[in-house]
PDB file of N, CA and C in Angstrom:
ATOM      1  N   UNK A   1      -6.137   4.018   4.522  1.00  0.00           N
ATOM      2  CA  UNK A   1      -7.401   3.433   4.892  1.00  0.00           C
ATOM      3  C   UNK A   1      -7.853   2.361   3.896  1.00  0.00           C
ATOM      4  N   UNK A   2      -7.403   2.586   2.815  1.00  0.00           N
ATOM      5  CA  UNK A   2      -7.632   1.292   2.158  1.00  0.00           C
ATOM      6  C   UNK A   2      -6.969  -0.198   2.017  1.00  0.00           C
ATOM      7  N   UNK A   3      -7.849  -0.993   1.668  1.00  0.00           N
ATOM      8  CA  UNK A   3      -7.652  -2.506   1.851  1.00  0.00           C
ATOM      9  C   UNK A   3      -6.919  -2.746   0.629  1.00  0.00           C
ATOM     10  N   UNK A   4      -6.231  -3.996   0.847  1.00  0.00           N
ATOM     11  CA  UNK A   4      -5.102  -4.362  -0.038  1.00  0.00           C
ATOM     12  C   UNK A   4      -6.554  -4.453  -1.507  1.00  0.00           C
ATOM     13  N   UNK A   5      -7.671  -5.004  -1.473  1.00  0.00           N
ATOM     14  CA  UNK A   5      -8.373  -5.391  -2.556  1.00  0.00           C
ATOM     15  C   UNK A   5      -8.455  -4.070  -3.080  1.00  0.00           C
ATOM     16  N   UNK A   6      -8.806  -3.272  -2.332  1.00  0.00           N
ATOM     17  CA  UNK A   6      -8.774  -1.455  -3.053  1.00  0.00           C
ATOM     18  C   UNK A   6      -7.679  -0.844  -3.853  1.00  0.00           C
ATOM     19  N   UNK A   7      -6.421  -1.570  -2.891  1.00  0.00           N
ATOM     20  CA  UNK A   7      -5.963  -0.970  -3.824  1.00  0.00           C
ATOM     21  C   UNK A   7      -5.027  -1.738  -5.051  1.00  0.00           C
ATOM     22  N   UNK A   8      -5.388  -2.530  -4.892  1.00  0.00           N
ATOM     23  CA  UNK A   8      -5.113  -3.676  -6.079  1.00  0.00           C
ATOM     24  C   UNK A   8      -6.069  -3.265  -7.135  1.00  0.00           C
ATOM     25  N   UNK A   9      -7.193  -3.182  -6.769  1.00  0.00           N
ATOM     26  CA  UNK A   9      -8.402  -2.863  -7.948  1.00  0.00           C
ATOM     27  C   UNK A   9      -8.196  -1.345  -8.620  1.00  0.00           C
ATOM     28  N   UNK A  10      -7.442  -0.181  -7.794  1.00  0.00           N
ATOM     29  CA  UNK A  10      -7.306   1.164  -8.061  1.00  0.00           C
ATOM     30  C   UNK A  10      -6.118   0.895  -9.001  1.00  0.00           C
ATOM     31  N   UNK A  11      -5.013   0.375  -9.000  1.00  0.00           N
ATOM     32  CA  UNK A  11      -3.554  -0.147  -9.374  1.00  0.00           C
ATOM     33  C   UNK A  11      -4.313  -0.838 -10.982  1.00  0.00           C
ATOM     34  N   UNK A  12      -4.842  -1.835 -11.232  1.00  0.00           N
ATOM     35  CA  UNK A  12      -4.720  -2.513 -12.091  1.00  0.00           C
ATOM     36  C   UNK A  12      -6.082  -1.421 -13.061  1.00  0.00           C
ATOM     37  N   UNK A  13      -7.586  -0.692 -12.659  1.00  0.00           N
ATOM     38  CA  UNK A  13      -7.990  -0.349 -13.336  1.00  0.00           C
ATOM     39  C   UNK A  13      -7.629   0.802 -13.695  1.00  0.00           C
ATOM     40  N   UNK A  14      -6.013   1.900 -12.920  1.00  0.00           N
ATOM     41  CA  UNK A  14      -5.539   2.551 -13.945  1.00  0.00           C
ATOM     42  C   UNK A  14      -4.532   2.424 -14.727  1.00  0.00           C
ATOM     43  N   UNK A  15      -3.996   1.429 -14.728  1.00  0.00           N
ATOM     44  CA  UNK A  15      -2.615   0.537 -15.195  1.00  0.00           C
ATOM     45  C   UNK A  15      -1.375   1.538 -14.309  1.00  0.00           C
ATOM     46  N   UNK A  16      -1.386   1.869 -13.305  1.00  0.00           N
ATOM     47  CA  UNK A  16      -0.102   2.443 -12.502  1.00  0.00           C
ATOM     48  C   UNK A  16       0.845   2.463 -13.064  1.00  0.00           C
ATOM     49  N   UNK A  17       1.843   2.739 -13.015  1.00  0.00           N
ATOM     50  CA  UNK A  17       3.428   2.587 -13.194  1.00  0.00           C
ATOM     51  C   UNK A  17       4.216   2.490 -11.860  1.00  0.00           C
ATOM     52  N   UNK A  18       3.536   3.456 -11.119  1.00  0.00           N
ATOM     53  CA  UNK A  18       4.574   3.966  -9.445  1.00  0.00           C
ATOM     54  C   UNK A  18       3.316   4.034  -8.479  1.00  0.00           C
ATOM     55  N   UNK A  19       3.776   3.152  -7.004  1.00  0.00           N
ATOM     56  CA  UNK A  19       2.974   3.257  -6.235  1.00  0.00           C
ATOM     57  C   UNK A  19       3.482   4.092  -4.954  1.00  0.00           C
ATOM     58  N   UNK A  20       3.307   5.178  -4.430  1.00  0.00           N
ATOM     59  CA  UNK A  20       3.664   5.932  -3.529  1.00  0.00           C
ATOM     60  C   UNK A  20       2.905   5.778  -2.601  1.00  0.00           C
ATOM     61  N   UNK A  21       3.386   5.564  -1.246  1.00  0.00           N
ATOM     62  CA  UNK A  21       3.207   5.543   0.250  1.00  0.00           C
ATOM     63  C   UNK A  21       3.155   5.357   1.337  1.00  0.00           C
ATOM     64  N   UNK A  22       2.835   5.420   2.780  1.00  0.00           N
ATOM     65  CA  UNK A  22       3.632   4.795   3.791  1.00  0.00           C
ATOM     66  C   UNK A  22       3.983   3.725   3.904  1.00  0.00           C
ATOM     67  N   UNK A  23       4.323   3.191   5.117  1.00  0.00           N
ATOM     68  CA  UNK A  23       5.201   1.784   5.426  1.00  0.00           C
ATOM     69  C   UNK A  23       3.124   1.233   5.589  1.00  0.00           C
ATOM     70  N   UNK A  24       2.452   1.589   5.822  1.00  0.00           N
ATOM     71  CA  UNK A  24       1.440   0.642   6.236  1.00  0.00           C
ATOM     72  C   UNK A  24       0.937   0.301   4.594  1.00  0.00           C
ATOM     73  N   UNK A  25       0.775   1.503   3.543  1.00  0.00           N
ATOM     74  CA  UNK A  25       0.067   1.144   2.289  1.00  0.00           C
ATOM     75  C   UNK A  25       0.983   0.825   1.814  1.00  0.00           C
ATOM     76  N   UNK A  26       2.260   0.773   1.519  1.00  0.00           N
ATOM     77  CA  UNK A  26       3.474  -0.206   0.809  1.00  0.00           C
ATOM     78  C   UNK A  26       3.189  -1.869   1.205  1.00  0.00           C
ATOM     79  N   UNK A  27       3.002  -2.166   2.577  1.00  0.00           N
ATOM     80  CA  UNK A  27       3.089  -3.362   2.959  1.00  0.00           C
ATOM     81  C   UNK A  27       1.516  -3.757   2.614  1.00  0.00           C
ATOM     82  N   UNK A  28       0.404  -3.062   2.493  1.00  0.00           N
ATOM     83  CA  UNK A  28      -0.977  -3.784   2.070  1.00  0.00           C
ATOM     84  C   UNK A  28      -0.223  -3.785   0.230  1.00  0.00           C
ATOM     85  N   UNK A  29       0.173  -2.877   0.009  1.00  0.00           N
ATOM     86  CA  UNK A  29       0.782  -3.125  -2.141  1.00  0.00           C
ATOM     87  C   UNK A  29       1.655  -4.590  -2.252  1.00  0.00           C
ATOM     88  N   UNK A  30       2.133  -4.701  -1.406  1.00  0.00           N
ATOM     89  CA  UNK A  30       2.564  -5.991  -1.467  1.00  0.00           C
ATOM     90  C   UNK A  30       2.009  -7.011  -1.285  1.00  0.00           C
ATOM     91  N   UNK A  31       0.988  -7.491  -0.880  1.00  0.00           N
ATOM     92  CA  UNK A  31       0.290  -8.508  -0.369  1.00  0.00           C
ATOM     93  C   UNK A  31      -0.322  -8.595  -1.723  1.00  0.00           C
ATOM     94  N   UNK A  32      -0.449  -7.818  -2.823  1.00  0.00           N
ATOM     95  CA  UNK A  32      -1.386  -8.207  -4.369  1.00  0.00           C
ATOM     96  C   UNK A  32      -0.178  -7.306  -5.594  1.00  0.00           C
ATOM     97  N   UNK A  33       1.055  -7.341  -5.094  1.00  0.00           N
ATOM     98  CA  UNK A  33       1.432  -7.161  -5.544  1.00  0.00           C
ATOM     99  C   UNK A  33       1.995  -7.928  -7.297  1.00  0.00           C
ATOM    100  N   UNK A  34       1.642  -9.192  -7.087  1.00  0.00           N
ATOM    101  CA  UNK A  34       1.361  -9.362  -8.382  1.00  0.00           C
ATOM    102  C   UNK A  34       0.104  -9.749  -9.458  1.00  0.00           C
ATOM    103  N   UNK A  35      -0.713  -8.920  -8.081  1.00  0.00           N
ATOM    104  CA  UNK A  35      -1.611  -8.837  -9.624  1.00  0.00           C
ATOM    105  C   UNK A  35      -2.019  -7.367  -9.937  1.00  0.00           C
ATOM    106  N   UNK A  36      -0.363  -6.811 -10.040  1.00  0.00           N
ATOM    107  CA  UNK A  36      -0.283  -5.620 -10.608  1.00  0.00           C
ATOM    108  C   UNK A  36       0.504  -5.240 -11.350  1.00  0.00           C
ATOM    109  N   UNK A  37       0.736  -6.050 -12.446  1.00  0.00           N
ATOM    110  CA  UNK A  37       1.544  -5.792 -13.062  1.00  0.00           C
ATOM    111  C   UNK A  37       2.132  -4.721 -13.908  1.00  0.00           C
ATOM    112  N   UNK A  38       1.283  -3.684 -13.919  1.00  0.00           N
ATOM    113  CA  UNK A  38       1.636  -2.487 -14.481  1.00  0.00           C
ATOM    114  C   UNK A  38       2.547  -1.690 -13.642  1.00  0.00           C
ATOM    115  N   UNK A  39       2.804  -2.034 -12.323  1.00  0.00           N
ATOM    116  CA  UNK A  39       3.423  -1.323 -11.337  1.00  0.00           C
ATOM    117  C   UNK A  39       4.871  -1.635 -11.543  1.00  0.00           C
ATOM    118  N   UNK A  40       5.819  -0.605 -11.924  1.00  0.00           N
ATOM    119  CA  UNK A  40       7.161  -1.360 -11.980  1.00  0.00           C
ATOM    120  C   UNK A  40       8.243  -0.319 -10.825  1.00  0.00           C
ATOM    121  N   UNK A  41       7.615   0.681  -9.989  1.00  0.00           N
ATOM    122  CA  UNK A  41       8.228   1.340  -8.886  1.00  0.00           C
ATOM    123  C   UNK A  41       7.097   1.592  -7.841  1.00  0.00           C
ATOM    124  N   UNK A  42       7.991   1.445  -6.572  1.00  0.00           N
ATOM    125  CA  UNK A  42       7.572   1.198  -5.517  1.00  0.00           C
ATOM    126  C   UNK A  42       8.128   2.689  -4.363  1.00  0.00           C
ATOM    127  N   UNK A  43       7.448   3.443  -4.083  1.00  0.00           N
ATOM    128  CA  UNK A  43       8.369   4.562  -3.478  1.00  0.00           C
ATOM    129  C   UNK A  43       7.524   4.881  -2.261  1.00  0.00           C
ATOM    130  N   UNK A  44       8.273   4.868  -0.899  1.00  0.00           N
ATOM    131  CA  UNK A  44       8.246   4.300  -0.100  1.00  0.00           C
ATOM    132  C   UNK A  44       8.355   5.961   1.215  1.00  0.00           C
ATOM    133  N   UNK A  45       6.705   6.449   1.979  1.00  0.00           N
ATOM    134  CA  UNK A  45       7.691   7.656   2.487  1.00  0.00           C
ATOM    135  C   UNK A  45       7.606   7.064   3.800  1.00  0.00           C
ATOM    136  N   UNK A  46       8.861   7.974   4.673  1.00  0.00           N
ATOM    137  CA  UNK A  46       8.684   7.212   6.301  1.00  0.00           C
ATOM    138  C   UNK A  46       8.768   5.960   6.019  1.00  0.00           C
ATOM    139  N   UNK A  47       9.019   5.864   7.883  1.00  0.00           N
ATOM    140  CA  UNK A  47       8.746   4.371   8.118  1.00  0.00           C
ATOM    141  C   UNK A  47       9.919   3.256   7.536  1.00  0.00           C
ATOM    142  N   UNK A  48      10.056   2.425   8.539  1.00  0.00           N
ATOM    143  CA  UNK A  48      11.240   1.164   7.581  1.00  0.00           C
ATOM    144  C   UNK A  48      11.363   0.613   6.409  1.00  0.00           C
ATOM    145  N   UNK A  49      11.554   0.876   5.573  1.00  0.00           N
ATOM    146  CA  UNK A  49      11.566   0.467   4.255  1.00  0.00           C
ATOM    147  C   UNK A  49      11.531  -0.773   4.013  1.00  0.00           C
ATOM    148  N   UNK A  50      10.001  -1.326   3.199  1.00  0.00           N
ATOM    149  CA  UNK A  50      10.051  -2.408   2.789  1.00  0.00           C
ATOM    150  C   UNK A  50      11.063  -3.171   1.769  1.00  0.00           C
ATOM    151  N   UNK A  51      10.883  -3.846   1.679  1.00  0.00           N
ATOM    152  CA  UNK A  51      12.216  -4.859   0.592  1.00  0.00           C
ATOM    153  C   UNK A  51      11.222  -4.547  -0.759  1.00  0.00           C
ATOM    154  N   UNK A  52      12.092  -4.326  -1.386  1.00  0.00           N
ATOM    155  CA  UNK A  52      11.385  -3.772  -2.616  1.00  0.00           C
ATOM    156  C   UNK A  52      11.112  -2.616  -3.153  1.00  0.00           C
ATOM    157  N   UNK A  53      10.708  -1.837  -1.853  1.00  0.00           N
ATOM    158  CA  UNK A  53      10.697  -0.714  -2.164  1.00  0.00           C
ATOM    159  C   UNK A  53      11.964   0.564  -2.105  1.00  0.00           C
ATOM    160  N   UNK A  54      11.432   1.836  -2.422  1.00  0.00           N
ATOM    161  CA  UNK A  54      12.533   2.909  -2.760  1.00  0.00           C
ATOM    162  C   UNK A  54      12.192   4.041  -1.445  1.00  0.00           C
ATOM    163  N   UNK A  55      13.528   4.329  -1.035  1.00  0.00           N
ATOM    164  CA  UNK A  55      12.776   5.731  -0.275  1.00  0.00           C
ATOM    165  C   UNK A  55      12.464   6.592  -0.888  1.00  0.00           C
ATOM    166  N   UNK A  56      11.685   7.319  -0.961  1.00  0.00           N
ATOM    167  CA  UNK A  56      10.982   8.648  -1.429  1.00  0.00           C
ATOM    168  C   UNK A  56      12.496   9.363  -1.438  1.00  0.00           C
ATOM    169  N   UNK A  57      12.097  10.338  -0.319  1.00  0.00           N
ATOM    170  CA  UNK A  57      12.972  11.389   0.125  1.00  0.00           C
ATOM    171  C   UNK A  57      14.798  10.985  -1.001  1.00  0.00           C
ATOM    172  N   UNK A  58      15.265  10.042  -0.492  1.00  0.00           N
ATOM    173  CA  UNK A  58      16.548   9.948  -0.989  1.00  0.00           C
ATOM    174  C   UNK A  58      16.616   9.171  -2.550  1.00  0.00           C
ATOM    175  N   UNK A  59      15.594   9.019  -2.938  1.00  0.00           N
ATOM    176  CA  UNK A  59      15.217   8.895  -4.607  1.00  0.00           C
ATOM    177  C   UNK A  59      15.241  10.607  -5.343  1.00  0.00           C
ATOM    178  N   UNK A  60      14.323  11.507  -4.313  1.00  0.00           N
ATOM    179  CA  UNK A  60      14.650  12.867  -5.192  1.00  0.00           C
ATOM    180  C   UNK A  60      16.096  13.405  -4.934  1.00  0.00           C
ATOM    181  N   UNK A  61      16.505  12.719  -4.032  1.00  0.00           N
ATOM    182  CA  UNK A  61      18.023  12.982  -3.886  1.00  0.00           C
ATOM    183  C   UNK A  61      19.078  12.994  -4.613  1.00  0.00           C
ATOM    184  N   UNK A  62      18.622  11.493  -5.206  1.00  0.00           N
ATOM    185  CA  UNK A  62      19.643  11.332  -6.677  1.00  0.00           C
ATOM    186  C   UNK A  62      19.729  12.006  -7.926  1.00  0.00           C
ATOM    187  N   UNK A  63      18.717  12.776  -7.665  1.00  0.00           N
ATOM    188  CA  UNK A  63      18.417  13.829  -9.249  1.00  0.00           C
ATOM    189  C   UNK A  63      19.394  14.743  -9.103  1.00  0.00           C
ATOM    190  N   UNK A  64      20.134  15.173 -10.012  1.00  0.00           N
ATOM    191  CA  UNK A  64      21.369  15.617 -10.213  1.00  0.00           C
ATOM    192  C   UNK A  64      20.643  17.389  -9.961  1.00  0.00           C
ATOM    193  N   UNK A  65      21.509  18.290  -9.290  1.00  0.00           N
ATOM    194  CA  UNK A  65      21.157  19.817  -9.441  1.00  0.00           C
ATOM    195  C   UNK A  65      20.733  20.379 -10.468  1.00  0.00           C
ATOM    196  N   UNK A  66      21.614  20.292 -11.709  1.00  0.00           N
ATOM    197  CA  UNK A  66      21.547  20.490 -13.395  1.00  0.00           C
ATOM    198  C   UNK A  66      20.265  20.042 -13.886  1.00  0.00           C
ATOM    199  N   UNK A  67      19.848  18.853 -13.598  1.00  0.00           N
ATOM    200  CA  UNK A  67      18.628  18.256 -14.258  1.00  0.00           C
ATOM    201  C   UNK A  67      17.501  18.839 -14.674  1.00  0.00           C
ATOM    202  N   UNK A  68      17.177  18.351 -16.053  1.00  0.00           N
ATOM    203  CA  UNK A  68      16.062  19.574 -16.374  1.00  0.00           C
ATOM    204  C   UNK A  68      15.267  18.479 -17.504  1.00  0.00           C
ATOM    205  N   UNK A  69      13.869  19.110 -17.521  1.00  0.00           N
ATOM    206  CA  UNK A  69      12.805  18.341 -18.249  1.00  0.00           C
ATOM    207  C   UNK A  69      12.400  18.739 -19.130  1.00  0.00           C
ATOM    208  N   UNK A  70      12.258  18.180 -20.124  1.00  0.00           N
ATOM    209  CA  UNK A  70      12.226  18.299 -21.459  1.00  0.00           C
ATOM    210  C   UNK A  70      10.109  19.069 -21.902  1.00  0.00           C
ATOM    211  N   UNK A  71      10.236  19.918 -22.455  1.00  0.00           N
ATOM    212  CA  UNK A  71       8.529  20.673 -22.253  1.00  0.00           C
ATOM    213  C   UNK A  71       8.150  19.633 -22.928  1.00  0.00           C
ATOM    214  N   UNK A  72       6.831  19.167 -22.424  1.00  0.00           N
ATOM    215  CA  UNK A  72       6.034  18.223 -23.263  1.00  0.00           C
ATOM    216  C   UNK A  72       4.713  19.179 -23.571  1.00  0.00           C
ATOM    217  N   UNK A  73       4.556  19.385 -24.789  1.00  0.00           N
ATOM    218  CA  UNK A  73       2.944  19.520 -25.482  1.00  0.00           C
ATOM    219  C   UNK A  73       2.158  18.803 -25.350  1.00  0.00           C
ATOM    220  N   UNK A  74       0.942  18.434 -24.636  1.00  0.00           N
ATOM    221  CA  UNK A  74      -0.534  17.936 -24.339  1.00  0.00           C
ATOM    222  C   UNK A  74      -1.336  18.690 -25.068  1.00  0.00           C
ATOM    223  N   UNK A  75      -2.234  17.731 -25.674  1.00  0.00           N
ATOM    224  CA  UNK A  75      -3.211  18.044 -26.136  1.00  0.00           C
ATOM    225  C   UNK A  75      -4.157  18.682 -25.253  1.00  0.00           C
ATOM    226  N   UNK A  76      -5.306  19.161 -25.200  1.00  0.00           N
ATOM    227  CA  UNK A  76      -6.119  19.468 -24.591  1.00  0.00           C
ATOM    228  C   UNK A  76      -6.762  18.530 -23.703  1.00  0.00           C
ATOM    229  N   UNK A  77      -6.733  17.731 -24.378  1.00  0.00           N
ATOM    230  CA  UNK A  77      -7.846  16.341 -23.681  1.00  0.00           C
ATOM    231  C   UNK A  77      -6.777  15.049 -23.608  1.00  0.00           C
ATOM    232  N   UNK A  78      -6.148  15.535 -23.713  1.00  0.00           N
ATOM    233  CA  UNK A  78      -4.932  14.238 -22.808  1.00  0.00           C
ATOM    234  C   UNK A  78      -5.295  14.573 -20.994  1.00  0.00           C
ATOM    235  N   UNK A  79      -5.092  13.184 -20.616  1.00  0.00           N
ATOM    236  CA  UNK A  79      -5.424  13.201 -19.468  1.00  0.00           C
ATOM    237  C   UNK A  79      -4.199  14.370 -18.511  1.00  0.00           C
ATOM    238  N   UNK A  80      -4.680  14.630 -17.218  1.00  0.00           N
ATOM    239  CA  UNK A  80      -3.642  15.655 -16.256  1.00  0.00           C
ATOM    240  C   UNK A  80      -3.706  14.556 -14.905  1.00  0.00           C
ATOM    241  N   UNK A  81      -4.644  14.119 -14.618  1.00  0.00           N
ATOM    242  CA  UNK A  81      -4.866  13.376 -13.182  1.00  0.00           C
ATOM    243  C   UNK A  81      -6.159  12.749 -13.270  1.00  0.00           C
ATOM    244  N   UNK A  82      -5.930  11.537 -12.731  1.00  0.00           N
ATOM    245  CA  UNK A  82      -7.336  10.457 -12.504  1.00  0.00           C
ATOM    246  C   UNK A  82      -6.989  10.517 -10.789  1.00  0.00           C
ATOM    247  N   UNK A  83      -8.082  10.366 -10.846  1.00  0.00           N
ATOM    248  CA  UNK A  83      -8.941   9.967  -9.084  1.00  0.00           C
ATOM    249  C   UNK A  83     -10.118   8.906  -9.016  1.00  0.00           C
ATOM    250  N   UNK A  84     -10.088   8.189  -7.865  1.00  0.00           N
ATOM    251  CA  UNK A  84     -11.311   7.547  -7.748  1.00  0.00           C
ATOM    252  C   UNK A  84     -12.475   7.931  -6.863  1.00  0.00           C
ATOM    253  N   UNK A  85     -13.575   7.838  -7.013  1.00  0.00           N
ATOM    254  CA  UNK A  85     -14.507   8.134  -6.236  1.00  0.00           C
ATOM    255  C   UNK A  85     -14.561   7.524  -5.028  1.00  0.00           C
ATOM    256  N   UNK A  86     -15.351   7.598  -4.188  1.00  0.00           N
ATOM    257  CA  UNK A  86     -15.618   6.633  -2.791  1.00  0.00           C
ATOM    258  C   UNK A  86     -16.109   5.521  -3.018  1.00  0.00           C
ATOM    259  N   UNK A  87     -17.058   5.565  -3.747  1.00  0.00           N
ATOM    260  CA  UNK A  87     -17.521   3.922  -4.322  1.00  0.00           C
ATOM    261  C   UNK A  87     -18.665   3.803  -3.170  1.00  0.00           C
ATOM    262  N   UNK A  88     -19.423   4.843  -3.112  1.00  0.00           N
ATOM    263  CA  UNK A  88     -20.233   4.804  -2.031  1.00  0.00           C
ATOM    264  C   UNK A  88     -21.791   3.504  -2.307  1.00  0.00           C
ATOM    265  N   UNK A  89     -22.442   3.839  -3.476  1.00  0.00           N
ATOM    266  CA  UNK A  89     -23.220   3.488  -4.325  1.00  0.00           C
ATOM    267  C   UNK A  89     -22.643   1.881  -5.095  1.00  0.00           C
ATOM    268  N   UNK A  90     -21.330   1.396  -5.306  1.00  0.00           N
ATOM    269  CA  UNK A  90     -20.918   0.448  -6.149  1.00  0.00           C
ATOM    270  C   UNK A  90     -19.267   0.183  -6.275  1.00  0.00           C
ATOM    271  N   UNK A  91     -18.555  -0.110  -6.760  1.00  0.00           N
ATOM    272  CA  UNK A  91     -17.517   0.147  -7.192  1.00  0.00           C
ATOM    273  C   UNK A  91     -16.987   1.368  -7.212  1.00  0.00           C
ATOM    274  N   UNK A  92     -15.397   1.833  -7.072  1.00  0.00           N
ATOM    275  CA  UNK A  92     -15.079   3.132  -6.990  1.00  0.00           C
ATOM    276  C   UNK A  92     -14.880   3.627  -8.355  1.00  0.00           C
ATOM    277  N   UNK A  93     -15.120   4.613  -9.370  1.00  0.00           N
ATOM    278  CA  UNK A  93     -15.363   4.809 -10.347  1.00  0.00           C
ATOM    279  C   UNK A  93     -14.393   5.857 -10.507  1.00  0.00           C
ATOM    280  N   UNK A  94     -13.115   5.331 -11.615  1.00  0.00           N
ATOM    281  CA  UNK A  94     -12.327   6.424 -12.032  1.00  0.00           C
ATOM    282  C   UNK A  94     -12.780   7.377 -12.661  1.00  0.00           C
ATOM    283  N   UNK A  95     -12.570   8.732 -12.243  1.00  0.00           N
ATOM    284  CA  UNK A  95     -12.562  10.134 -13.051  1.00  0.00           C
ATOM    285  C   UNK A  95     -10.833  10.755 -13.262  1.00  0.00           C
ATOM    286  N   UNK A  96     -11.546  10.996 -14.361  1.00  0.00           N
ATOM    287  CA  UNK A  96     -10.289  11.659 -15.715  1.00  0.00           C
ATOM    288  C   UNK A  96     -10.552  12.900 -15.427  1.00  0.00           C
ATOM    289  N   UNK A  97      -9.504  14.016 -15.517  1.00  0.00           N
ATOM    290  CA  UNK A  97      -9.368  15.455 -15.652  1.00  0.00           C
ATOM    291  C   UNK A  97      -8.218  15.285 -16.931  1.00  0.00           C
ATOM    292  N   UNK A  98      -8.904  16.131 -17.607  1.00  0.00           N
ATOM    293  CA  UNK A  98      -7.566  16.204 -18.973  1.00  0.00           C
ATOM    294  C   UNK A  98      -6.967  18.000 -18.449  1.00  0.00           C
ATOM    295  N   UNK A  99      -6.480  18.182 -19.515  1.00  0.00           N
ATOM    296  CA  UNK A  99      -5.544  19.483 -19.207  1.00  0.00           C
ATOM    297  C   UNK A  99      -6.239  20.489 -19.064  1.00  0.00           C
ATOM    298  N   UNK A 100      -7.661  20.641 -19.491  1.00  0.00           N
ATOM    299  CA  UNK A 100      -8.518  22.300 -19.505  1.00  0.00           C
ATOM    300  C   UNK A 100      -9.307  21.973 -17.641  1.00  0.00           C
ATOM    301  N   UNK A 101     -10.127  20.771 -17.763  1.00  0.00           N
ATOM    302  CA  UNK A 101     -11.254  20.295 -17.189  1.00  0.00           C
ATOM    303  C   UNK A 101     -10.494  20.608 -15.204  1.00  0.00           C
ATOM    304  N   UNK A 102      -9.027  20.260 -14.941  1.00  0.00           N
ATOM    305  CA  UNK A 102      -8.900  20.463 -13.526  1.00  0.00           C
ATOM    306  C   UNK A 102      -8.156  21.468 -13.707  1.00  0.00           C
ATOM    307  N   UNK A 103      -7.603  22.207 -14.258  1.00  0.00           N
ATOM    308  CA  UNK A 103      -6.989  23.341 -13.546  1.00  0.00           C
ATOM    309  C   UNK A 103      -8.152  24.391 -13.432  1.00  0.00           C
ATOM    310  N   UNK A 104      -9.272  24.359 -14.289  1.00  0.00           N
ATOM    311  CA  UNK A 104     -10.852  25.005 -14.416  1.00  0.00           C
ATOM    312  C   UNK A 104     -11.642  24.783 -13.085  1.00  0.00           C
ATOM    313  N   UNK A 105     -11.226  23.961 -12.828  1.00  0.00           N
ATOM    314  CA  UNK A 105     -12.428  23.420 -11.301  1.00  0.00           C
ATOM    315  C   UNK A 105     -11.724  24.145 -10.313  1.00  0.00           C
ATOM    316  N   UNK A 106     -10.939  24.780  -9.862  1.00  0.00           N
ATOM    317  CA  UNK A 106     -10.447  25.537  -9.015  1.00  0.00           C
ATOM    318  C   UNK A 106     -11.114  26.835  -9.487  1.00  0.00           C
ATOM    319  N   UNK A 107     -11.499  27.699 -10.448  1.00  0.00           N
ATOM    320  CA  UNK A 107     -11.973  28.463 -10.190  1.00  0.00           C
ATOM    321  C   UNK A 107     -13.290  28.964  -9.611  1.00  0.00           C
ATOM    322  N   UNK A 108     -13.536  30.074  -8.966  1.00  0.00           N
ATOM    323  CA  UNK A 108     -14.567  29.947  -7.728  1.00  0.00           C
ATOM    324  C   UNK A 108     -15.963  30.220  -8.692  1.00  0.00           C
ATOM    325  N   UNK A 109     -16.809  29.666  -9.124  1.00  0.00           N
ATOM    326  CA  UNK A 109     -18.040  29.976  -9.611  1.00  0.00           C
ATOM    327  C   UNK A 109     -19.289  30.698  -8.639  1.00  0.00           C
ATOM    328  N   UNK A 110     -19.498  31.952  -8.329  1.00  0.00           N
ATOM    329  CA  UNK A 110     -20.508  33.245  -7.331  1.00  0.00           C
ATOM    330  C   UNK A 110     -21.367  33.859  -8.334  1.00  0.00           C
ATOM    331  N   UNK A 111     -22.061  33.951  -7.775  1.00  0.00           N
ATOM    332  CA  UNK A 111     -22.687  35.024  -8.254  1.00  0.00           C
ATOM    333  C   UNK A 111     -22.860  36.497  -8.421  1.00  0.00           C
ATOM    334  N   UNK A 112     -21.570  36.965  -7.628  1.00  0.00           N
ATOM    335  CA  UNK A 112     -20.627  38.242  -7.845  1.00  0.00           C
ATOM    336  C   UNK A 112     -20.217  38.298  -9.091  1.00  0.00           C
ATOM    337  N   UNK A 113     -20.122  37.677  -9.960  1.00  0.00           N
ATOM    338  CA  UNK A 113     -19.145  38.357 -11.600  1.00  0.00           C
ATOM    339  C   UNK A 113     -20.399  38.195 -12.301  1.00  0.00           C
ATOM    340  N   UNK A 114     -19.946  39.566 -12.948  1.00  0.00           N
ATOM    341  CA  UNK A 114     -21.119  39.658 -14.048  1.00  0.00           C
ATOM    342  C   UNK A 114     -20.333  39.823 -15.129  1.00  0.00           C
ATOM    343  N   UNK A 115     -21.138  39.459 -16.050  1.00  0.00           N
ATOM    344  CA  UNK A 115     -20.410  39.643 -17.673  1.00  0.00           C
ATOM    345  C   UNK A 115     -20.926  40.847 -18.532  1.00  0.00           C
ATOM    346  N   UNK A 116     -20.230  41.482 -18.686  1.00  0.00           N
ATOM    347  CA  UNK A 116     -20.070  42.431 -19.928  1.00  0.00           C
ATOM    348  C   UNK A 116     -20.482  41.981 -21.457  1.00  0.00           C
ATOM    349  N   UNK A 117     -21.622  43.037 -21.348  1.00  0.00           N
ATOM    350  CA  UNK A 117     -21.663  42.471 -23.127  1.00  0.00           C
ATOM    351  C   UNK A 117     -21.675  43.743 -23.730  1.00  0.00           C
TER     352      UNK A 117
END
């Protein structure tokens, strides 16, 4: 649903690396595709594959069976996932979750648990 300016503006104010998604948002990533320069992969699901881009599906393909990832230590407040808002009010406004802040928001806050003291 978003416009090539959206997501040109989402791309460059989080500095991207990889842009993932259909044949319709691959082909709006291209139309501002260089004024994104932080973007250096293009992965591509469904749909005819643009020039440029990668298929999804047969990119995780190439990962060898054996393959294995090395544990990385995060700090607490290193980022986990950014999102943008709707931009209902102004501009769409990135939010940061570091490593405590989103896996925490899944838990259900009721007024059923009581605390023990």
């Amino acid at each position: 649903m978003l416009t090539e300016k959206d997501i040109q503006y989402r791309c460059a104010k989080s500095k991207a690396s990889v842009f993932v998604g259909d044949g319709a948002s691959v082909a709006k990533f291209l139309e501002v595709r260089d004024k994104c320069p932080s973007v250096r992969t293009i992965l591509q699901v469904g749909d005819v594959l643009h020039p440029g881009a990668n298929p999804f599906c047969a990119s995780l393909e190439l990962i060898e069976a054996d393959a294995s990832v090395e544990d990385v230590r995060r700090d607490w407040n290193s980022p986990a996932l950014l999102y943008f808002t709707s931009g209902t009010s102004g501009p769409p406004k990135m939010v940061r979750h570091n490593q405590v802040s989103y896996p925490l928001g899944g838990f259900p806050c009721t007024s059923n648990y009581s605390v023990n003291t």
